[in-house]
C-alpha atoms as a PDB file:
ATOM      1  CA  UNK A   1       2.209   0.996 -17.327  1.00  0.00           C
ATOM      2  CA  UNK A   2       5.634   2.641 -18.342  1.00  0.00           C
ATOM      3  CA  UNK A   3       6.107   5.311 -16.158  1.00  0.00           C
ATOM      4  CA  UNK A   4       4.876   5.878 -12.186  1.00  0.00           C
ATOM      5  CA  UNK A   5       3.636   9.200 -11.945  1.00  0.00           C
ATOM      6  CA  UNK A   6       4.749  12.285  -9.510  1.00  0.00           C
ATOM      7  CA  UNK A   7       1.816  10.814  -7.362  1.00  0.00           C
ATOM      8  CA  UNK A   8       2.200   7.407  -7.475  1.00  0.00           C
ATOM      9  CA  UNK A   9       5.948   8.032  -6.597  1.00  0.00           C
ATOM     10  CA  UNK A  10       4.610   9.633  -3.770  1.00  0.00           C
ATOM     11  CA  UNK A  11       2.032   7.303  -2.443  1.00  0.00           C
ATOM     12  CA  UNK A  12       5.391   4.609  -2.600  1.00  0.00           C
ATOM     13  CA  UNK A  13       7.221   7.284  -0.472  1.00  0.00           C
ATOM     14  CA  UNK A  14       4.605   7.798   2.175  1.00  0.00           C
ATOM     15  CA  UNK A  15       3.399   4.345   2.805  1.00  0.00           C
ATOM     16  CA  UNK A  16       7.739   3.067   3.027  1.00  0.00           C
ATOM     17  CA  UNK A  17       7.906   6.175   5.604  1.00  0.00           C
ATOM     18  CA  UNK A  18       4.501   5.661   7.549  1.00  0.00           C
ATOM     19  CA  UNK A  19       4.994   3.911  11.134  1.00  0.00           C
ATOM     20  CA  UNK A  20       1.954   2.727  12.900  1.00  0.00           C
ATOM     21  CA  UNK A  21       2.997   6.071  15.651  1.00  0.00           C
ATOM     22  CA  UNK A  22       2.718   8.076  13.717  1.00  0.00           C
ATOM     23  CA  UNK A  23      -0.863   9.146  14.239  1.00  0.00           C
ATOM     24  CA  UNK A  24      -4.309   8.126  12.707  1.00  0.00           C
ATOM     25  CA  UNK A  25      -3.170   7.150   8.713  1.00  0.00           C
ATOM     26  CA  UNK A  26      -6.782   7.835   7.310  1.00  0.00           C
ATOM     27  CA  UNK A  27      -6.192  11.780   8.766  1.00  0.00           C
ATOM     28  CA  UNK A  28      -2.640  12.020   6.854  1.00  0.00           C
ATOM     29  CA  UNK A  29      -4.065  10.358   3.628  1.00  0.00           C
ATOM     30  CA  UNK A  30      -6.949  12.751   3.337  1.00  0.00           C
ATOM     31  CA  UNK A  31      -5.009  15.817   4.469  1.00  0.00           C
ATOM     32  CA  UNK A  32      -1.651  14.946   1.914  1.00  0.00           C
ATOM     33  CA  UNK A  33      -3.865  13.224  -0.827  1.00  0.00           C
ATOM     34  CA  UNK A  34      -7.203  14.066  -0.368  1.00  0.00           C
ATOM     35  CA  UNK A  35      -8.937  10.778  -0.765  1.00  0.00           C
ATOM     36  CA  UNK A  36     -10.094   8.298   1.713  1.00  0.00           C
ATOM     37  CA  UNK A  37      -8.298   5.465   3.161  1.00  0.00           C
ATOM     38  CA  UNK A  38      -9.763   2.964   1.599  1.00  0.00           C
ATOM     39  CA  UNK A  39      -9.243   4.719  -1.994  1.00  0.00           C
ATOM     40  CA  UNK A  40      -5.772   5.437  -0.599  1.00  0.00           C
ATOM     41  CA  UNK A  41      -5.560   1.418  -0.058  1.00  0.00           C
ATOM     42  CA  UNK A  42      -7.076   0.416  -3.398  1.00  0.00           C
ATOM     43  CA  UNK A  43      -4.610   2.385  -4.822  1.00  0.00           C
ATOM     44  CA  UNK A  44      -1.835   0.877  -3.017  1.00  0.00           C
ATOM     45  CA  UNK A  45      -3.172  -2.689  -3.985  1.00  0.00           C
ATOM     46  CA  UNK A  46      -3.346  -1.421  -7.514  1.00  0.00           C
ATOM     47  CA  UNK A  47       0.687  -0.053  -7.425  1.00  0.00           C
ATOM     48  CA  UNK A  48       2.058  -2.863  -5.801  1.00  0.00           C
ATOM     49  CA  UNK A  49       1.496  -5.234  -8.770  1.00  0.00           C
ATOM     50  CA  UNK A  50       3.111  -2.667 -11.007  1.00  0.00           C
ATOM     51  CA  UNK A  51       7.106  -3.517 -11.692  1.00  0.00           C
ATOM     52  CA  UNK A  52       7.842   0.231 -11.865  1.00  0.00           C
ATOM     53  CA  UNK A  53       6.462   0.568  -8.586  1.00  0.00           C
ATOM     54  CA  UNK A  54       9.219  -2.511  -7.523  1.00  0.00           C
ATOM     55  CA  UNK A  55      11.989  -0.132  -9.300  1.00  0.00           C
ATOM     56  CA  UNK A  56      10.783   2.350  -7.587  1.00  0.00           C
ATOM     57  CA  UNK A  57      10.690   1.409  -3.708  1.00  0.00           C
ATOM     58  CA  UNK A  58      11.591  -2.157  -3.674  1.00  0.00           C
ATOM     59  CA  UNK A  59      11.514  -2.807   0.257  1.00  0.00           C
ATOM     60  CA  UNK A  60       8.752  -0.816   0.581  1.00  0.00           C
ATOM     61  CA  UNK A  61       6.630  -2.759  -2.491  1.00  0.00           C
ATOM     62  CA  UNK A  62       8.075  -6.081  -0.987  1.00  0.00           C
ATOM     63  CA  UNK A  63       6.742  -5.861   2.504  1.00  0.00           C
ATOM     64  CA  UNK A  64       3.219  -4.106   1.107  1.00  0.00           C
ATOM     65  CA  UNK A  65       3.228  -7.455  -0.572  1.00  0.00           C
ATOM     66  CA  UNK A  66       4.474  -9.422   1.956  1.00  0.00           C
ATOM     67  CA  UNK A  67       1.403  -8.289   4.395  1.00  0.00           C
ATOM     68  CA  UNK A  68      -1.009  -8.473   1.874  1.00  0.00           C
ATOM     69  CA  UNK A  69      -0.288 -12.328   1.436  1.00  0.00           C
ATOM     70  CA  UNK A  70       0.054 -12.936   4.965  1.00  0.00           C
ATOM     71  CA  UNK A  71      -3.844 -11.187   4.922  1.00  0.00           C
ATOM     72  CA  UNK A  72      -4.629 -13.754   2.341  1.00  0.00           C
ATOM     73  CA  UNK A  73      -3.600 -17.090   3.857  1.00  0.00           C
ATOM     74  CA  UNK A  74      -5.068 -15.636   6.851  1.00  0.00           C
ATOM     75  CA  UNK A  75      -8.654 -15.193   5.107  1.00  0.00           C
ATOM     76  CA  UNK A  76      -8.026 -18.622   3.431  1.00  0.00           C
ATOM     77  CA  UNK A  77      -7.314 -20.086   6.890  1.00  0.00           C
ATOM     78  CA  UNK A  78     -10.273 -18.758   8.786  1.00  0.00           C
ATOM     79  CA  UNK A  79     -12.599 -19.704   5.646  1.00  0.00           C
ATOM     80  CA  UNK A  80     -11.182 -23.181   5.668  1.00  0.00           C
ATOM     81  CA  UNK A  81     -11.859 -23.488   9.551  1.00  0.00           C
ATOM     82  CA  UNK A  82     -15.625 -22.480   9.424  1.00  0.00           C
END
């Protein structure tokens, strides 16, 4: 990937400004991107690995990343215990 798109710039901008008060997320994906949540989250997983992305929003693609490893040891954890 060489260039983020006008979209992708603004899936970066939403998810660095979105605050857990700030009312169901699934209603302001669909209504500002018109896709589900979970499309809206694959697409964040996908973004996240991108290094434009990291030029892009830095803090924001560094604490997307930080929760989404803290998700993984957590899996890893809980598999390990059963």
């Amino acid at each position: 990937m060489n260039e983020l798109t006008e979209e992708h710039r603004a899936v970066l901008d939403f998810e660095g400004a979105w605050f857990k008060d700030m009312g169901p997320k699934d209603t302001a994906v669909r209504e500002r991107f018109g896709r589900s949540l979970v499309e809206h989250q694959q697409l964040v997983a996908w973004l996240i690995r991108q290094p434009e992305a990291l030029e892009h929003a830095p803090t924001t693609v560094r604490r997307l990343r930080r929760q989404r490893d803290q998700r993984l040891a957590r899996r890893r954890t809980e598999r390990e215990a059963s």
